[in-house]
PDB file of N, CA and C in Angstrom:
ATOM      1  N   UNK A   1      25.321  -8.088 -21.288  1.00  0.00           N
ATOM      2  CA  UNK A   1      24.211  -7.786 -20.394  1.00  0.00           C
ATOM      3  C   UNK A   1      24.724  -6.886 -19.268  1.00  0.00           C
ATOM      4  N   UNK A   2      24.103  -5.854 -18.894  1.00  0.00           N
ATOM      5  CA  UNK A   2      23.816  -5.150 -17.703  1.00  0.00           C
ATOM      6  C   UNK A   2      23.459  -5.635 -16.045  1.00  0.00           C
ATOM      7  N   UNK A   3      23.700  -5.256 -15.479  1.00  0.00           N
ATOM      8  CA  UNK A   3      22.971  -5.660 -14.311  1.00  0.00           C
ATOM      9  C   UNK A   3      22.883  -4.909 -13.738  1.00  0.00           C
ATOM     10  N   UNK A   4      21.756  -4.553 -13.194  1.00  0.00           N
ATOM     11  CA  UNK A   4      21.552  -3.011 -11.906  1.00  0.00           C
ATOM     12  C   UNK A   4      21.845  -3.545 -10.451  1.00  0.00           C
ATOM     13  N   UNK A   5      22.745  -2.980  -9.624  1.00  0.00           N
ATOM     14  CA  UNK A   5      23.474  -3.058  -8.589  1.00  0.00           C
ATOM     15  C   UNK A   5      22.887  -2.473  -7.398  1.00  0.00           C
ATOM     16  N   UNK A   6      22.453  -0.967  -7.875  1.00  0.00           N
ATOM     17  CA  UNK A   6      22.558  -0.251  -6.640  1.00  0.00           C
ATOM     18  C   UNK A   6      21.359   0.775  -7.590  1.00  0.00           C
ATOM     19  N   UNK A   7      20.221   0.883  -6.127  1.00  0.00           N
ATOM     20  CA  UNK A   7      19.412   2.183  -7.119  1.00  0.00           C
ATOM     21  C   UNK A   7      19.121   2.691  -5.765  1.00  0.00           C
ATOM     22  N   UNK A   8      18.456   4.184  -5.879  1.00  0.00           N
ATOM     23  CA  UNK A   8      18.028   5.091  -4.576  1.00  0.00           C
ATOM     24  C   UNK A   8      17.201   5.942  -5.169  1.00  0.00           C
ATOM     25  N   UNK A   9      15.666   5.488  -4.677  1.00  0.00           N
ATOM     26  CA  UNK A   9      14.626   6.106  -5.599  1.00  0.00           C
ATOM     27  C   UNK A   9      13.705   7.161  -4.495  1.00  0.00           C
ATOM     28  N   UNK A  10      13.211   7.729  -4.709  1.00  0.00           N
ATOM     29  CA  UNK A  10      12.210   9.025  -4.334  1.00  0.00           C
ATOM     30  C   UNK A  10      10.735   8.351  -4.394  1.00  0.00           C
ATOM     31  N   UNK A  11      10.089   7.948  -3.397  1.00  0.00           N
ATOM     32  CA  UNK A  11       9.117   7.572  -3.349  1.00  0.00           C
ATOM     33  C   UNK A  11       7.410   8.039  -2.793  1.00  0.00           C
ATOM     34  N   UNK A  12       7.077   8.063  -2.973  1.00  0.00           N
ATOM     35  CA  UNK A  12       5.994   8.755  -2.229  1.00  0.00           C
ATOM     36  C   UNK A  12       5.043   7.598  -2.159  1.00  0.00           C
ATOM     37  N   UNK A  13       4.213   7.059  -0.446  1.00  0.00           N
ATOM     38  CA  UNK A  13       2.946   6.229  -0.512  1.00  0.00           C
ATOM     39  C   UNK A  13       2.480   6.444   0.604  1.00  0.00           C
ATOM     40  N   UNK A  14       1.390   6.427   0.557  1.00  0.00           N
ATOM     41  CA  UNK A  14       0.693   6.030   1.858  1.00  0.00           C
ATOM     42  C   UNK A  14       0.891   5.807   3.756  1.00  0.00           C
ATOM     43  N   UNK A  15       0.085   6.063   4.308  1.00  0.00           N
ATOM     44  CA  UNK A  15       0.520   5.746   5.507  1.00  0.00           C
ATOM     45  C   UNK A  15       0.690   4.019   5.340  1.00  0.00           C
ATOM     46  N   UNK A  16      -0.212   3.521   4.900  1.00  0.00           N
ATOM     47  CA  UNK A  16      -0.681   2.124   5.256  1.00  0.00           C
ATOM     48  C   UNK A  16      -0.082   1.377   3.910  1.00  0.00           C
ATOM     49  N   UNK A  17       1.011   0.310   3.529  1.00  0.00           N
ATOM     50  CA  UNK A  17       1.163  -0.854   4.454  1.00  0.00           C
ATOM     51  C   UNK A  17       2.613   0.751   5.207  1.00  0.00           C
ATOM     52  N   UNK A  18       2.713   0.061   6.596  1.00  0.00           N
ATOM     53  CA  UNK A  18       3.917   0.522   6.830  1.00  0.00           C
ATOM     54  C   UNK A  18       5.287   0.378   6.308  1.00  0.00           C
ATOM     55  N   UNK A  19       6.191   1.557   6.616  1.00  0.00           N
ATOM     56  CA  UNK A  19       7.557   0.946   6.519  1.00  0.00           C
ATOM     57  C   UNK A  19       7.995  -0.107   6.647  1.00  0.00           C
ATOM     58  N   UNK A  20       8.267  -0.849   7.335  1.00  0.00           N
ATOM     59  CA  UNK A  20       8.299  -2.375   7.639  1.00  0.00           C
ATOM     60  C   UNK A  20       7.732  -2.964   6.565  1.00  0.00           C
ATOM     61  N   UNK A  21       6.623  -3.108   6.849  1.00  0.00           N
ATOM     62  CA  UNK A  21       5.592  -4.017   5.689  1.00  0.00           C
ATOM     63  C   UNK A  21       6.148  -3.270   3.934  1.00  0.00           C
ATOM     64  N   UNK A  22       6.325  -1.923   3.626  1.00  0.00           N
ATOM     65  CA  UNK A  22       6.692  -1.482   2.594  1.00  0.00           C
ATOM     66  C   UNK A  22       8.004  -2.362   2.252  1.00  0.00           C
ATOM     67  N   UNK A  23       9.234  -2.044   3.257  1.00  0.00           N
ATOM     68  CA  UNK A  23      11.003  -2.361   2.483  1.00  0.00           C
ATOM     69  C   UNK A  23      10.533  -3.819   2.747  1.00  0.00           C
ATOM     70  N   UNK A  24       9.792  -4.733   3.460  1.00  0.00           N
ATOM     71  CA  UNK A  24       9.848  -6.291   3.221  1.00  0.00           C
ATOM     72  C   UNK A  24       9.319  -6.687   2.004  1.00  0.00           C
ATOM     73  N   UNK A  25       8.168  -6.070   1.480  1.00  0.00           N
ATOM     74  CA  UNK A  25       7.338  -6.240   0.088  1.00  0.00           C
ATOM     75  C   UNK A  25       8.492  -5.875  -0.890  1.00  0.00           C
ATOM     76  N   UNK A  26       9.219  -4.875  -0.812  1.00  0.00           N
ATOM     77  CA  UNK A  26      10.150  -4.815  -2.113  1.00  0.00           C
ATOM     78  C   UNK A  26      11.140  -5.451  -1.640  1.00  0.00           C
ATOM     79  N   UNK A  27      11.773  -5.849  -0.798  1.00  0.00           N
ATOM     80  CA  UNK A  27      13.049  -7.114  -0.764  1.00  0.00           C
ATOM     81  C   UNK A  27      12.449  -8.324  -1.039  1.00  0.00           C
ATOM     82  N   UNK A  28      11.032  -8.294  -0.731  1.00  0.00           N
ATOM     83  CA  UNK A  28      10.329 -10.268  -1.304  1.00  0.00           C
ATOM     84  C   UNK A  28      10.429 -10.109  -3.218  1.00  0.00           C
ATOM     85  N   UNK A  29      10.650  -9.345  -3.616  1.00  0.00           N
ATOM     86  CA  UNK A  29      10.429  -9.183  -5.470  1.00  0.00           C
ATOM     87  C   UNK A  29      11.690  -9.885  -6.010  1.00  0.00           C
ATOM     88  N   UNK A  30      12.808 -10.503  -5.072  1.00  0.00           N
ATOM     89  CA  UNK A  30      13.461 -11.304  -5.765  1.00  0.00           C
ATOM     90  C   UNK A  30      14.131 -12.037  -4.275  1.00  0.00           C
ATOM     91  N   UNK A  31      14.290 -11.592  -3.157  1.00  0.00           N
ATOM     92  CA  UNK A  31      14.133 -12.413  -1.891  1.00  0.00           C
ATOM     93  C   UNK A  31      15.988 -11.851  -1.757  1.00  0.00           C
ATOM     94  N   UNK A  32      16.695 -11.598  -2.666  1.00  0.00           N
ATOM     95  CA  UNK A  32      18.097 -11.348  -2.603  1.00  0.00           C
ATOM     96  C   UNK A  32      18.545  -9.697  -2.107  1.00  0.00           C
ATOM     97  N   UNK A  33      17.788  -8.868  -2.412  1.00  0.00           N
ATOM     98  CA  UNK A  33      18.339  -7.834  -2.324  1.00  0.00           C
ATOM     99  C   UNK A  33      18.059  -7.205  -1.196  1.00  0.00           C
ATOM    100  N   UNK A  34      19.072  -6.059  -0.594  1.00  0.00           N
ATOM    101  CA  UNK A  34      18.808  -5.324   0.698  1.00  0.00           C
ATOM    102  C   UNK A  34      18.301  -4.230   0.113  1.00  0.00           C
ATOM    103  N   UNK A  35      17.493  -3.810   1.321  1.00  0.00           N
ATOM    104  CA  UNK A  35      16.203  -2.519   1.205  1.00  0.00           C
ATOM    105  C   UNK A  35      16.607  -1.488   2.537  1.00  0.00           C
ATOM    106  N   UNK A  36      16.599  -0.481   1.914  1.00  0.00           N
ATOM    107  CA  UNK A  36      16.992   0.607   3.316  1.00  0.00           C
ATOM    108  C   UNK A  36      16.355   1.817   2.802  1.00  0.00           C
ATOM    109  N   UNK A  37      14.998   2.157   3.888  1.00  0.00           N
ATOM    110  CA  UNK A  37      14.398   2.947   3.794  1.00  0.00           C
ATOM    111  C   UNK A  37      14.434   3.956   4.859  1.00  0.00           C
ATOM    112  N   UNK A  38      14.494   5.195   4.211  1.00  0.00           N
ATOM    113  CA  UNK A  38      14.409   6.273   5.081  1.00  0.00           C
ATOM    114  C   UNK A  38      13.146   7.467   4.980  1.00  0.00           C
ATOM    115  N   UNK A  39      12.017   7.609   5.967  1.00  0.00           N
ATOM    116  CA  UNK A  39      11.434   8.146   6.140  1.00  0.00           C
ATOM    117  C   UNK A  39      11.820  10.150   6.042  1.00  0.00           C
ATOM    118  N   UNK A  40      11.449  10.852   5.175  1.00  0.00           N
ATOM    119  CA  UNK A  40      12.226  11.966   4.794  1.00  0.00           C
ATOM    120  C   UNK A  40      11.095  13.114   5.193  1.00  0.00           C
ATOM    121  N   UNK A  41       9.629  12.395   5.042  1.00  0.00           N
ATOM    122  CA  UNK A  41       8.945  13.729   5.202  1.00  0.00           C
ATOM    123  C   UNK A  41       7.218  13.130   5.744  1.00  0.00           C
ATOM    124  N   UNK A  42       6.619  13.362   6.287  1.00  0.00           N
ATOM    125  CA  UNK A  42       5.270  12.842   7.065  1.00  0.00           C
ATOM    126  C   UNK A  42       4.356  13.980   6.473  1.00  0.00           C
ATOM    127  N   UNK A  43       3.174  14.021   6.124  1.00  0.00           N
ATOM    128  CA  UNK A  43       1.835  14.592   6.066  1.00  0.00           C
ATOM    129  C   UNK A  43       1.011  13.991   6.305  1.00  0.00           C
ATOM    130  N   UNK A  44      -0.553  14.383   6.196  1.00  0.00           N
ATOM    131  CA  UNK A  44      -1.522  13.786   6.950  1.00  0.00           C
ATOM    132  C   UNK A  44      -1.915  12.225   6.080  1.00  0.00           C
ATOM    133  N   UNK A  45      -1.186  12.645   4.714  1.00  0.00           N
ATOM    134  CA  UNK A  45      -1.875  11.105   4.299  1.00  0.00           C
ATOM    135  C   UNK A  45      -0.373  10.689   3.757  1.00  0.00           C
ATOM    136  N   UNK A  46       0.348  10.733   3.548  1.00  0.00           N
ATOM    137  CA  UNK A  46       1.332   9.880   2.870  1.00  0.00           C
ATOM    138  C   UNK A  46       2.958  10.449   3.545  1.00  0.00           C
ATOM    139  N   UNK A  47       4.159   9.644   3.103  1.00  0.00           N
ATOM    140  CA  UNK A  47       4.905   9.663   3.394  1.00  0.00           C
ATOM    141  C   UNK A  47       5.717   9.558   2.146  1.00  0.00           C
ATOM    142  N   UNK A  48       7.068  10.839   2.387  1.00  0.00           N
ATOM    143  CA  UNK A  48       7.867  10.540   0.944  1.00  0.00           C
ATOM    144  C   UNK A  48       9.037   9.948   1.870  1.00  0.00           C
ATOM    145  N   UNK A  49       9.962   8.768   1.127  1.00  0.00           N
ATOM    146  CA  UNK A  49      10.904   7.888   1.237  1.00  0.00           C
ATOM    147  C   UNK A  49      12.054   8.002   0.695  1.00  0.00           C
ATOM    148  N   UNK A  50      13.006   7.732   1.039  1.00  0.00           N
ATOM    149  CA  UNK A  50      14.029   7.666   0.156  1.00  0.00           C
ATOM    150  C   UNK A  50      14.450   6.247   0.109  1.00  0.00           C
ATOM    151  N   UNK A  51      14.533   5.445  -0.568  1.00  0.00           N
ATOM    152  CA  UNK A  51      14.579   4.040  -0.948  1.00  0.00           C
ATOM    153  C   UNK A  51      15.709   3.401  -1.795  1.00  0.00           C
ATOM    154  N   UNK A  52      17.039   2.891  -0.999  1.00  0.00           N
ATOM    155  CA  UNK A  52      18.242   2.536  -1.465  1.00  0.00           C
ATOM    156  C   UNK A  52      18.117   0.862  -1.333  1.00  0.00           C
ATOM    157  N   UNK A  53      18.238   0.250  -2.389  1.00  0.00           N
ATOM    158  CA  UNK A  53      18.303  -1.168  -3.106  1.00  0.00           C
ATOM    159  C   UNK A  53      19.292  -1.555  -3.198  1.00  0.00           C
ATOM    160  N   UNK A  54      20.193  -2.291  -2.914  1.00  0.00           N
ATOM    161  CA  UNK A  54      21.396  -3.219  -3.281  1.00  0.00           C
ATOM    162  C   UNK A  54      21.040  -4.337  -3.671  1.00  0.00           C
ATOM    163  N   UNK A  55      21.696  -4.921  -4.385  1.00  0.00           N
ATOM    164  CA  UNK A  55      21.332  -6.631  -4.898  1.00  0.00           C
ATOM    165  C   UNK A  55      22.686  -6.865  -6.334  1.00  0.00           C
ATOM    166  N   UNK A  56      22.541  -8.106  -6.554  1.00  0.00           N
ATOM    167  CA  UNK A  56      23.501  -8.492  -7.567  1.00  0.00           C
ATOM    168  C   UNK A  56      22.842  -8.265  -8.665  1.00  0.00           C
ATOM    169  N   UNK A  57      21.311  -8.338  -9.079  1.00  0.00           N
ATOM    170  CA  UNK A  57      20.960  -8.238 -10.520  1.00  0.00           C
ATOM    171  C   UNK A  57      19.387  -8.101 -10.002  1.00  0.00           C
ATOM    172  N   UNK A  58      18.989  -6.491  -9.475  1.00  0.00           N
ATOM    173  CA  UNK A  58      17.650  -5.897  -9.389  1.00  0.00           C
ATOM    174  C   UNK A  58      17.472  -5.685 -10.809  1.00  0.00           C
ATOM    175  N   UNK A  59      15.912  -6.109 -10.649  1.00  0.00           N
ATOM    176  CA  UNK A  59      14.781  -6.189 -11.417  1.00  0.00           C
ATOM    177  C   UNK A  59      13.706  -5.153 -11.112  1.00  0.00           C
ATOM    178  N   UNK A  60      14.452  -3.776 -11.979  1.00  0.00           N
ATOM    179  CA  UNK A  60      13.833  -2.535 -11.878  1.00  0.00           C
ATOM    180  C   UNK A  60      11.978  -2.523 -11.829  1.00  0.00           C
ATOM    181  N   UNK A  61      11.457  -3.287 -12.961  1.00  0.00           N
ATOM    182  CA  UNK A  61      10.606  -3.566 -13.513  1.00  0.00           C
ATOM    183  C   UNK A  61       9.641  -3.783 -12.089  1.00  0.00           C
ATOM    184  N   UNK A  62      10.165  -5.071 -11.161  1.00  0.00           N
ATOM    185  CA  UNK A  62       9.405  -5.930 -10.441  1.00  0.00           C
ATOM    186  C   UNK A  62       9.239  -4.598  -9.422  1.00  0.00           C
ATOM    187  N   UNK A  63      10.538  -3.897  -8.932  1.00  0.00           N
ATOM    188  CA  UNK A  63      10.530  -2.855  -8.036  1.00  0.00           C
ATOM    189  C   UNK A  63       9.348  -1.629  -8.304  1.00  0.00           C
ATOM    190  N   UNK A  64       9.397  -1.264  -9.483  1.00  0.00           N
ATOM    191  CA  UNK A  64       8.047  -0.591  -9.824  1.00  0.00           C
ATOM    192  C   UNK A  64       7.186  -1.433  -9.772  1.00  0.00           C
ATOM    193  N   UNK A  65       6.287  -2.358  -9.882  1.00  0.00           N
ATOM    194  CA  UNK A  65       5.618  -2.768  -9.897  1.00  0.00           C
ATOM    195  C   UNK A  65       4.894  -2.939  -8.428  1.00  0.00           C
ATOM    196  N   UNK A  66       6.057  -3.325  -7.711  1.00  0.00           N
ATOM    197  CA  UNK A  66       5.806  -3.425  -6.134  1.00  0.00           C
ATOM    198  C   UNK A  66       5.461  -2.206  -5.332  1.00  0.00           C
ATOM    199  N   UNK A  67       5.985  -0.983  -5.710  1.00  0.00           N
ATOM    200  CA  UNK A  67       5.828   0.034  -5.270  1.00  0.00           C
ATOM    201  C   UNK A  67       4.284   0.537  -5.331  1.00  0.00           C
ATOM    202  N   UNK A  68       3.632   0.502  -6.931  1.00  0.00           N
ATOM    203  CA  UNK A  68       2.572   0.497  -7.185  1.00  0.00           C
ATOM    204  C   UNK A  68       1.256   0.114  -6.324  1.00  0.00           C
ATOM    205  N   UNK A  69       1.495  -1.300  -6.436  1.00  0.00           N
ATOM    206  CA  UNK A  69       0.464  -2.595  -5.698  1.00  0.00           C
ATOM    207  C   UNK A  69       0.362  -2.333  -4.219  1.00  0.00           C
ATOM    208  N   UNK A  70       1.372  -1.121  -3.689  1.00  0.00           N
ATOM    209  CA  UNK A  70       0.791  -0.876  -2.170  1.00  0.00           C
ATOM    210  C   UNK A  70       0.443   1.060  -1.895  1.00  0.00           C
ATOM    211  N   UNK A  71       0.237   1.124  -3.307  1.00  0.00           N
ATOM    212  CA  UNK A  71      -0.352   1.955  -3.387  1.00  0.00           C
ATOM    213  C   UNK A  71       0.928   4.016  -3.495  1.00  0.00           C
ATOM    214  N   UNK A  72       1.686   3.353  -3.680  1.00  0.00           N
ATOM    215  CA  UNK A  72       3.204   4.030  -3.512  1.00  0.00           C
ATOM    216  C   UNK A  72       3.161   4.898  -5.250  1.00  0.00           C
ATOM    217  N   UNK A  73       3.998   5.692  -5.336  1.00  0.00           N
ATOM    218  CA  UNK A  73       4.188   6.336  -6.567  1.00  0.00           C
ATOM    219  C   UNK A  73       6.006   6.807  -6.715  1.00  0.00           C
ATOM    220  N   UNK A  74       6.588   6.138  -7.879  1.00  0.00           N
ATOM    221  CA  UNK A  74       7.869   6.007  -8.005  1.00  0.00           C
ATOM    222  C   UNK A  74       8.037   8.027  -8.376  1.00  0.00           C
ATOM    223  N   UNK A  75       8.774   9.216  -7.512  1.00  0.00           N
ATOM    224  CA  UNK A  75       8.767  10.283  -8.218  1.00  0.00           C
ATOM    225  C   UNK A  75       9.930  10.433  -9.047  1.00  0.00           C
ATOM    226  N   UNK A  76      11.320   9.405  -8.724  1.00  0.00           N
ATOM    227  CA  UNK A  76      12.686   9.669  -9.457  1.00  0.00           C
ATOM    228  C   UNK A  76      12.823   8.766  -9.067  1.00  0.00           C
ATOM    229  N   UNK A  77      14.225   8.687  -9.730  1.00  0.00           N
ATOM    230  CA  UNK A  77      15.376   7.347  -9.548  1.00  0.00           C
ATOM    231  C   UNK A  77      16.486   8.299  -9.272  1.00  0.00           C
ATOM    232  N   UNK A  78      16.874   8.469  -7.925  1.00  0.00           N
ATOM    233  CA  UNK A  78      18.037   9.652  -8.150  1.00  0.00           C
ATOM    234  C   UNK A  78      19.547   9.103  -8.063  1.00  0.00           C
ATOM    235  N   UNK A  79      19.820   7.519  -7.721  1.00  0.00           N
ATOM    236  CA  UNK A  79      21.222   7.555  -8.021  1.00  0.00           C
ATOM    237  C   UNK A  79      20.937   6.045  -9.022  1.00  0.00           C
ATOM    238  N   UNK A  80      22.036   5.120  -9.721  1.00  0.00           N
ATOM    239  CA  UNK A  80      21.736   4.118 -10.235  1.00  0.00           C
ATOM    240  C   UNK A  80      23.323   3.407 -10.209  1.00  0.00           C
ATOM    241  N   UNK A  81      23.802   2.317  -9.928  1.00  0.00           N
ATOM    242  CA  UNK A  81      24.707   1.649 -10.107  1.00  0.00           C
ATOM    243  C   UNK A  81      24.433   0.080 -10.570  1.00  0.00           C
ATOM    244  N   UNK A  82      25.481   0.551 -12.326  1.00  0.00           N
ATOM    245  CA  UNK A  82      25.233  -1.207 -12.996  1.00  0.00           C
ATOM    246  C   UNK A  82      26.655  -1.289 -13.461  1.00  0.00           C
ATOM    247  N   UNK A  83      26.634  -2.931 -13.697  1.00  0.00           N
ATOM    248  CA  UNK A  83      27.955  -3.741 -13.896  1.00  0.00           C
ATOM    249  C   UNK A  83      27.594  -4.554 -15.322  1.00  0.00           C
ATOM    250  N   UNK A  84      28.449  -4.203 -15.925  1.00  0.00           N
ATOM    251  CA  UNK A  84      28.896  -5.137 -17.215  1.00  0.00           C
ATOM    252  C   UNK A  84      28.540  -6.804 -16.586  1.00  0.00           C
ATOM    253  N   UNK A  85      28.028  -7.892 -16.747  1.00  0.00           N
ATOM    254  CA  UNK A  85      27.817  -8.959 -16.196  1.00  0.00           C
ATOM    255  C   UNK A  85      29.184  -9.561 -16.658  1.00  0.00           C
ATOM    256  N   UNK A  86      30.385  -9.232 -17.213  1.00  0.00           N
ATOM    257  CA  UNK A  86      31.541 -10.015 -17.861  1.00  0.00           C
ATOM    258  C   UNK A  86      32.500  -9.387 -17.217  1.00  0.00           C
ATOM    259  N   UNK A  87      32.169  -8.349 -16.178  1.00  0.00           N
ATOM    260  CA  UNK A  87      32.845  -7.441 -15.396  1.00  0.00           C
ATOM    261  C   UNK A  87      33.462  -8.009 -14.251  1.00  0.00           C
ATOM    262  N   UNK A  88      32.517  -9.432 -13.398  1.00  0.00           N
ATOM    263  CA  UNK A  88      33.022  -9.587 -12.615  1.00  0.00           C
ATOM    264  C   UNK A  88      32.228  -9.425 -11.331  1.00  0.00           C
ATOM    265  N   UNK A  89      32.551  -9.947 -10.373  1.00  0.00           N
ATOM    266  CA  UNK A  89      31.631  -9.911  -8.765  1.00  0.00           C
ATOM    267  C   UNK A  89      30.506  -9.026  -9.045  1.00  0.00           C
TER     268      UNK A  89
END
């Protein structure tokens, strides 16, 4: 088995929920992982993000999903770090 470690995705959503309210909604999708969002570009209706995930075993799936439900649109996945689960820490 795999485990995804580390991802940094390209996001684009909405003004509304905020930042805040956005990186807390995707760190609640498994309650373990850190969320660090950076605000990259403002227009009149949305905001693109750059969105770096750490965790021991993210759940890509739930992360799209979450992104979705606040109205957000995943545009890339631009970096990705996974571990062999027999690999170790």
């Amino acid at each position: 088995m795999v485990l995804v470690k580390r991802l940094v995705l390209d996001v684009l959503k909405p003004h509304q929920p905020n930042v805040l309210e956005f990186s807390q909604a995707i760190a609640s999708t498994d309650g373990k992982s850190r969320v660090h969002v950076t605000v990259l570009e403002v227009d009149e209706q949305t905001e693109t993000l750059k969105v770096v995930i750490e965790g021991e075993a993210i759940d890509f799936e739930a992360i799209q999903s979450s992104i979705s439900e606040m109205g957000g649109s995943l545009h890339s996945i631009d970096e990705v770090e996974v571990q062999g689960k027999d690999q170790g820490g």
